[in-house]
PDB file of N, CA and C in Angstrom:
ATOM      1  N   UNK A   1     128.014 101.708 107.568  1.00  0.00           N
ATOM      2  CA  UNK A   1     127.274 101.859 108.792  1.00  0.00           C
ATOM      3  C   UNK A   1     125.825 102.270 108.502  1.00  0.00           C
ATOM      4  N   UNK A   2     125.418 103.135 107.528  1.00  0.00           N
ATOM      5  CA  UNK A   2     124.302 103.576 107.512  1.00  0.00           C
ATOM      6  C   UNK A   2     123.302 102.316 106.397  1.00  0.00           C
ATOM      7  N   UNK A   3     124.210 101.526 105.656  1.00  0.00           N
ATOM      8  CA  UNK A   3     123.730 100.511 105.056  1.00  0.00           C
ATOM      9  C   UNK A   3     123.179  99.475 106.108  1.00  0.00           C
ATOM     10  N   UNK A   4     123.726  99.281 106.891  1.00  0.00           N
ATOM     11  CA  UNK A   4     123.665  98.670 108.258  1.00  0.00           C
ATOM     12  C   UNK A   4     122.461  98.800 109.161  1.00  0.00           C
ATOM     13  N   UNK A   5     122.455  99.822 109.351  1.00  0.00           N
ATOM     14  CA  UNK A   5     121.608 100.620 110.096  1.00  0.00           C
ATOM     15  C   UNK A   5     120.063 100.425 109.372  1.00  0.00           C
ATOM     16  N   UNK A   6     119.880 100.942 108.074  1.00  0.00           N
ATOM     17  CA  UNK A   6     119.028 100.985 107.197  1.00  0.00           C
ATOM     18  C   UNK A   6     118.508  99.784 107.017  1.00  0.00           C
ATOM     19  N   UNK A   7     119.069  98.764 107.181  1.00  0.00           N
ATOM     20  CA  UNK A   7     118.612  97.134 106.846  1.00  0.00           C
ATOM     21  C   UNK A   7     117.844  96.792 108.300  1.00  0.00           C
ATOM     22  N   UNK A   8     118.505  97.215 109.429  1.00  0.00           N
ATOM     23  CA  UNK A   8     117.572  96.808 110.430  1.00  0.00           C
ATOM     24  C   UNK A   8     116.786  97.846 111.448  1.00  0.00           C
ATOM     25  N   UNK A   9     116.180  98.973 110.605  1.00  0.00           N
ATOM     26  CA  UNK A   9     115.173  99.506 111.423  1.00  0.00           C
ATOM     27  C   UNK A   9     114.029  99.154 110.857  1.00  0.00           C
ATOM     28  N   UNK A  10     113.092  99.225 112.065  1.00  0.00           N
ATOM     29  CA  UNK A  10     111.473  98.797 111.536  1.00  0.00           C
ATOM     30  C   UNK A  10     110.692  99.622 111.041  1.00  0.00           C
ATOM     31  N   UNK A  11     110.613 101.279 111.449  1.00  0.00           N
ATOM     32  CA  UNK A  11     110.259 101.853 111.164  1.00  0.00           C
ATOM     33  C   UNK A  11     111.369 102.865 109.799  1.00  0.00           C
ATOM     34  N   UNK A  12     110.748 103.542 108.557  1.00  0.00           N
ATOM     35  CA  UNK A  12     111.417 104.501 108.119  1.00  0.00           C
ATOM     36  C   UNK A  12     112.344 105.975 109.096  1.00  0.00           C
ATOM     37  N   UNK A  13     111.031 106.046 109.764  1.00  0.00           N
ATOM     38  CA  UNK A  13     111.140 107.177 110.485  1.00  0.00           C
ATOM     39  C   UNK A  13     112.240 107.010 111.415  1.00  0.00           C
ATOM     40  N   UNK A  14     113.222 105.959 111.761  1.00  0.00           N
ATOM     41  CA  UNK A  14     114.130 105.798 112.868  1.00  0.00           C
ATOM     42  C   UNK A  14     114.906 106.341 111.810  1.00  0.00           C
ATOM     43  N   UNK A  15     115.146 106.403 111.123  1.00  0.00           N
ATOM     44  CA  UNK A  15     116.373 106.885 110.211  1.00  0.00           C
ATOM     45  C   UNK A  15     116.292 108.064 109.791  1.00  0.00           C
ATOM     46  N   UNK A  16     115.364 109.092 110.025  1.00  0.00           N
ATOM     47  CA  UNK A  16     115.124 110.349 109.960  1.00  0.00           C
ATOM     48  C   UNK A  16     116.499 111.514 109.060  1.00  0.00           C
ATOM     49  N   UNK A  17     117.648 110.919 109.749  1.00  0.00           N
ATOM     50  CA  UNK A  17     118.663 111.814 109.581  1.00  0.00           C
ATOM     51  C   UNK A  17     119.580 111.318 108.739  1.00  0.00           C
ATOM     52  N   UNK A  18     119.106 110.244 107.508  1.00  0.00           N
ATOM     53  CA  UNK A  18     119.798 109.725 106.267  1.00  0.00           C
ATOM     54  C   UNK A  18     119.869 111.008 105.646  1.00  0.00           C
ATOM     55  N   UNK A  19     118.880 111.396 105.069  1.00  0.00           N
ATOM     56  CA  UNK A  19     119.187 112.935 104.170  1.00  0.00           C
ATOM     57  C   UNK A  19     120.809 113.452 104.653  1.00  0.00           C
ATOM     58  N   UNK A  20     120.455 114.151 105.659  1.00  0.00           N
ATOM     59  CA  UNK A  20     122.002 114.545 106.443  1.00  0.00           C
ATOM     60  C   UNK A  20     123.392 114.126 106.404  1.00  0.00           C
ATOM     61  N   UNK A  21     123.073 113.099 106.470  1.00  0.00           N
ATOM     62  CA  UNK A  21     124.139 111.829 106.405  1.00  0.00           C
ATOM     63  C   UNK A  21     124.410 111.448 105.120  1.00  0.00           C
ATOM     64  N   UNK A  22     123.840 111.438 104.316  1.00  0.00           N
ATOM     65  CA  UNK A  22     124.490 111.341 102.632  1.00  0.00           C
ATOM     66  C   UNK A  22     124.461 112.807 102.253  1.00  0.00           C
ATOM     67  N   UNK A  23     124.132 113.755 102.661  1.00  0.00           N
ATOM     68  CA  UNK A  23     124.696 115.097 102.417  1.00  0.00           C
ATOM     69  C   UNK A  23     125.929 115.697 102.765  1.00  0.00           C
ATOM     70  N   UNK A  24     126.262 115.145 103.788  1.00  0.00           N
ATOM     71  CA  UNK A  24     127.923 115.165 104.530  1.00  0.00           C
ATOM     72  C   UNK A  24     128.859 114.011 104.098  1.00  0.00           C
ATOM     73  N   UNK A  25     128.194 113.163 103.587  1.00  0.00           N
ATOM     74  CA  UNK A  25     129.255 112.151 103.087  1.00  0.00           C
ATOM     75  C   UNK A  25     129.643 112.672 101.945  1.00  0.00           C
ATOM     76  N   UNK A  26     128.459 113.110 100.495  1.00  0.00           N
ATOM     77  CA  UNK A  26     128.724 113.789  99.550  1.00  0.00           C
ATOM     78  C   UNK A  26     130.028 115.000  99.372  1.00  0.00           C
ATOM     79  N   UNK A  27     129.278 115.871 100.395  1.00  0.00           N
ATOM     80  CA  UNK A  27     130.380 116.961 100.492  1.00  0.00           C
ATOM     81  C   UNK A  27     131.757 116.449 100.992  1.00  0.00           C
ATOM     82  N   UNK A  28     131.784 115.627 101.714  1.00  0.00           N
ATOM     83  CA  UNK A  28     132.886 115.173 101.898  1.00  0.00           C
ATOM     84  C   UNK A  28     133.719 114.620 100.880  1.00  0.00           C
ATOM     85  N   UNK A  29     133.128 113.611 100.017  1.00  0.00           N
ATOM     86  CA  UNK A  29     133.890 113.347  98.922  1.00  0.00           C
ATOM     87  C   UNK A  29     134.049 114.002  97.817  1.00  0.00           C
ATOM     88  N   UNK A  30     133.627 115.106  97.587  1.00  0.00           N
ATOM     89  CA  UNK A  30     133.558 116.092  96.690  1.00  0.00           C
ATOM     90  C   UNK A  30     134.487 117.346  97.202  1.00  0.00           C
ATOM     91  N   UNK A  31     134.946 117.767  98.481  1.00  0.00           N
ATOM     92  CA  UNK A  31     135.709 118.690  98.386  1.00  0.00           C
ATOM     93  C   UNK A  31     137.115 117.761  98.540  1.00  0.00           C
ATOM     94  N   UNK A  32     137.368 116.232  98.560  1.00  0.00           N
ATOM     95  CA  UNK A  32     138.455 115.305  98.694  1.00  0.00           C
ATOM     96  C   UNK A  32     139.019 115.632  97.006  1.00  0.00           C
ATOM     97  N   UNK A  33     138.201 115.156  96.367  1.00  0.00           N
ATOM     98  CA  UNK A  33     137.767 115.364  95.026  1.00  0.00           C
ATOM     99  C   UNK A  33     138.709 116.672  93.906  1.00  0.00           C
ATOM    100  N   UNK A  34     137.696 118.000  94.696  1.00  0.00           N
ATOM    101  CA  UNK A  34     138.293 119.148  94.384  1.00  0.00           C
ATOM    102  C   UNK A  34     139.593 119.241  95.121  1.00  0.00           C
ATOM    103  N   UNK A  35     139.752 118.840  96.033  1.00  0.00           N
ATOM    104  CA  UNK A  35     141.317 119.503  96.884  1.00  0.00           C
ATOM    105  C   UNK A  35     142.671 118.422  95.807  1.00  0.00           C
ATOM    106  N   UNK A  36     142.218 117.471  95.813  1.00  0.00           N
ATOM    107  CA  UNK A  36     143.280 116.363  94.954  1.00  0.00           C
ATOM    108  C   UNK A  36     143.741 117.034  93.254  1.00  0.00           C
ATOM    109  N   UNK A  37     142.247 117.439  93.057  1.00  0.00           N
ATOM    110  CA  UNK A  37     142.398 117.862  91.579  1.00  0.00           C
ATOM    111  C   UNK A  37     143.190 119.141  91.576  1.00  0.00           C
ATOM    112  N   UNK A  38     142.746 120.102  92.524  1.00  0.00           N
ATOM    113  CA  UNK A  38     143.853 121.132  92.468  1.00  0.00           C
ATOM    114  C   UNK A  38     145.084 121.515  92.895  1.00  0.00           C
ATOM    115  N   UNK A  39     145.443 119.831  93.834  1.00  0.00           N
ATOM    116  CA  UNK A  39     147.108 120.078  94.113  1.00  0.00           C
ATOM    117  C   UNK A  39     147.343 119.281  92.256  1.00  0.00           C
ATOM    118  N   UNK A  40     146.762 118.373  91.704  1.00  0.00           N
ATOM    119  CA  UNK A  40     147.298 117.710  90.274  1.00  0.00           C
ATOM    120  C   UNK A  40     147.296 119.350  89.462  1.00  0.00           C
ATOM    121  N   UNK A  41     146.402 119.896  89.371  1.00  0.00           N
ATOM    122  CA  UNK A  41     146.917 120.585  88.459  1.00  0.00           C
ATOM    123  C   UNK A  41     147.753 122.014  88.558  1.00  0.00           C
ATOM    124  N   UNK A  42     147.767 122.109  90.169  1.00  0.00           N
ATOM    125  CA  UNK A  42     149.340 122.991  90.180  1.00  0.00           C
ATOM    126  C   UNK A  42     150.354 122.364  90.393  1.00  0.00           C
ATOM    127  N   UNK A  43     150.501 121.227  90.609  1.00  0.00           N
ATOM    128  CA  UNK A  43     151.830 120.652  90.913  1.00  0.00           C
ATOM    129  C   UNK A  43     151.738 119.593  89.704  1.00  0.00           C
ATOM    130  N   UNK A  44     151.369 119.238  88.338  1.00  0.00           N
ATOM    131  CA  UNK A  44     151.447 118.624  87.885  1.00  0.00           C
ATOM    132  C   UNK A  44     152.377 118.160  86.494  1.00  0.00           C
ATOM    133  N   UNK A  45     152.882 119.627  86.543  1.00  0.00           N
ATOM    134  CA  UNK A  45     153.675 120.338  85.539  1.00  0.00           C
ATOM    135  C   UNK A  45     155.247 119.346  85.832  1.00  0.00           C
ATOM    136  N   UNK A  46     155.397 119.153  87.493  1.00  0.00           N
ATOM    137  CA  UNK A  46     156.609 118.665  87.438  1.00  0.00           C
ATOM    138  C   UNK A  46     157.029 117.338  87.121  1.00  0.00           C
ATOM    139  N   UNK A  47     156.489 117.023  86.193  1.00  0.00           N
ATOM    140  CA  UNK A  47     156.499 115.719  85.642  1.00  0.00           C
ATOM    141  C   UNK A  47     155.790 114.016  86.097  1.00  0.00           C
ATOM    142  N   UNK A  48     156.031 113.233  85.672  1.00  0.00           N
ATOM    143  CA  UNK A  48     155.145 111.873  85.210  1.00  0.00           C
ATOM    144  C   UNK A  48     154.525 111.282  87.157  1.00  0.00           C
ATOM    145  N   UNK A  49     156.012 111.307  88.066  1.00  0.00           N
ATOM    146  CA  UNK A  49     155.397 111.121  89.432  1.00  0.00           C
ATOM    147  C   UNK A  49     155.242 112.360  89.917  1.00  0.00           C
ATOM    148  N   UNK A  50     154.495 113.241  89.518  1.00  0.00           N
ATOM    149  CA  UNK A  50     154.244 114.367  90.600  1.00  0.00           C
ATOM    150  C   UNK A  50     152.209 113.830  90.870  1.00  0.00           C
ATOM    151  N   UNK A  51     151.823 113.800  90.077  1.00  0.00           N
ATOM    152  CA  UNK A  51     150.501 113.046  90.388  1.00  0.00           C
ATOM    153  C   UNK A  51     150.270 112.059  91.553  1.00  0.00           C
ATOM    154  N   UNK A  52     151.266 111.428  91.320  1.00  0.00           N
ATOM    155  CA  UNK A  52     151.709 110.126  92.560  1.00  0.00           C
ATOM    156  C   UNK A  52     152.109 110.670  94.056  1.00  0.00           C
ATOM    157  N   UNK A  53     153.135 111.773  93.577  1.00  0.00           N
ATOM    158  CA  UNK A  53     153.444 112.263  94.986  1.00  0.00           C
ATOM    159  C   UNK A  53     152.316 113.653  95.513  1.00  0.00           C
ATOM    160  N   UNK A  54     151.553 113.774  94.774  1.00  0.00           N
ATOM    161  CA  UNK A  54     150.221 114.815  95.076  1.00  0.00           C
ATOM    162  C   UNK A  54     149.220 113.770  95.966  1.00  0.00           C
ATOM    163  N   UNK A  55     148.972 112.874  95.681  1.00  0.00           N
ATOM    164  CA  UNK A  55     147.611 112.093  95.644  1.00  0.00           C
ATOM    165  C   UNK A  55     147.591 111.582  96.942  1.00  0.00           C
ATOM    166  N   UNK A  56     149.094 110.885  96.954  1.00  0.00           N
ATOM    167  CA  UNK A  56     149.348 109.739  98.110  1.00  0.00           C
ATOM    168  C   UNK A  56     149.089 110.814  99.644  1.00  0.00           C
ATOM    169  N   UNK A  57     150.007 111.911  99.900  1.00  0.00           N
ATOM    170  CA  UNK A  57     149.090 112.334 100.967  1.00  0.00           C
ATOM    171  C   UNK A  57     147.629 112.168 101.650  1.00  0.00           C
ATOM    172  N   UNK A  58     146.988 112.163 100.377  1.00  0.00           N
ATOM    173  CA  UNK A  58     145.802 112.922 100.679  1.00  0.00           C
ATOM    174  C   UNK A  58     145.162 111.278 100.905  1.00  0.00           C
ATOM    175  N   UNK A  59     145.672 110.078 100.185  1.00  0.00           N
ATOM    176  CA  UNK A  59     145.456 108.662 100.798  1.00  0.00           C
ATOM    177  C   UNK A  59     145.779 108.196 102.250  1.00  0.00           C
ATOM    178  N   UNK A  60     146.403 109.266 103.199  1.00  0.00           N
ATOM    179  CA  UNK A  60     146.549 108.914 104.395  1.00  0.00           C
ATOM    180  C   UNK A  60     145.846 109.521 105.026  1.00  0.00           C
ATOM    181  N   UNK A  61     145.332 110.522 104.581  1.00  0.00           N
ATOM    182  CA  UNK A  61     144.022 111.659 105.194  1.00  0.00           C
ATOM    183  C   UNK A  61     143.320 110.584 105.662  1.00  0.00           C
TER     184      UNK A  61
END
């Protein structure tokens, strides 16, 4: 959407609030990131599909 967006304004300045918007996307994929990595490495101990059954939740998020 914001690729979108970005291709058809005329001015820079209509887009003012990109900063924002890739700052919340960032954080967003970065605490997805951290939350995945730390159900793998407490629940990861229980063997070969516990990774699989950690992850897939967080794929329906």
């Amino acid at each position: 959407m914001v690729l979108m967006t970005s291709l058809f304004i005329e001015k820079p300045l209509q887009l003012s609030s990109f900063p924002t918007i890739l700052l919340i996307a960032t954080m967003l994929r970065l605490s997805l990131n951290l939350a995945s990595t730390r159900l793998i490495l407490a629940n990861g101990h229980e063997g070969t599909d516990a990774a699989g059954q950690v992850i897939q939740p967080l794929a329906n998020f």
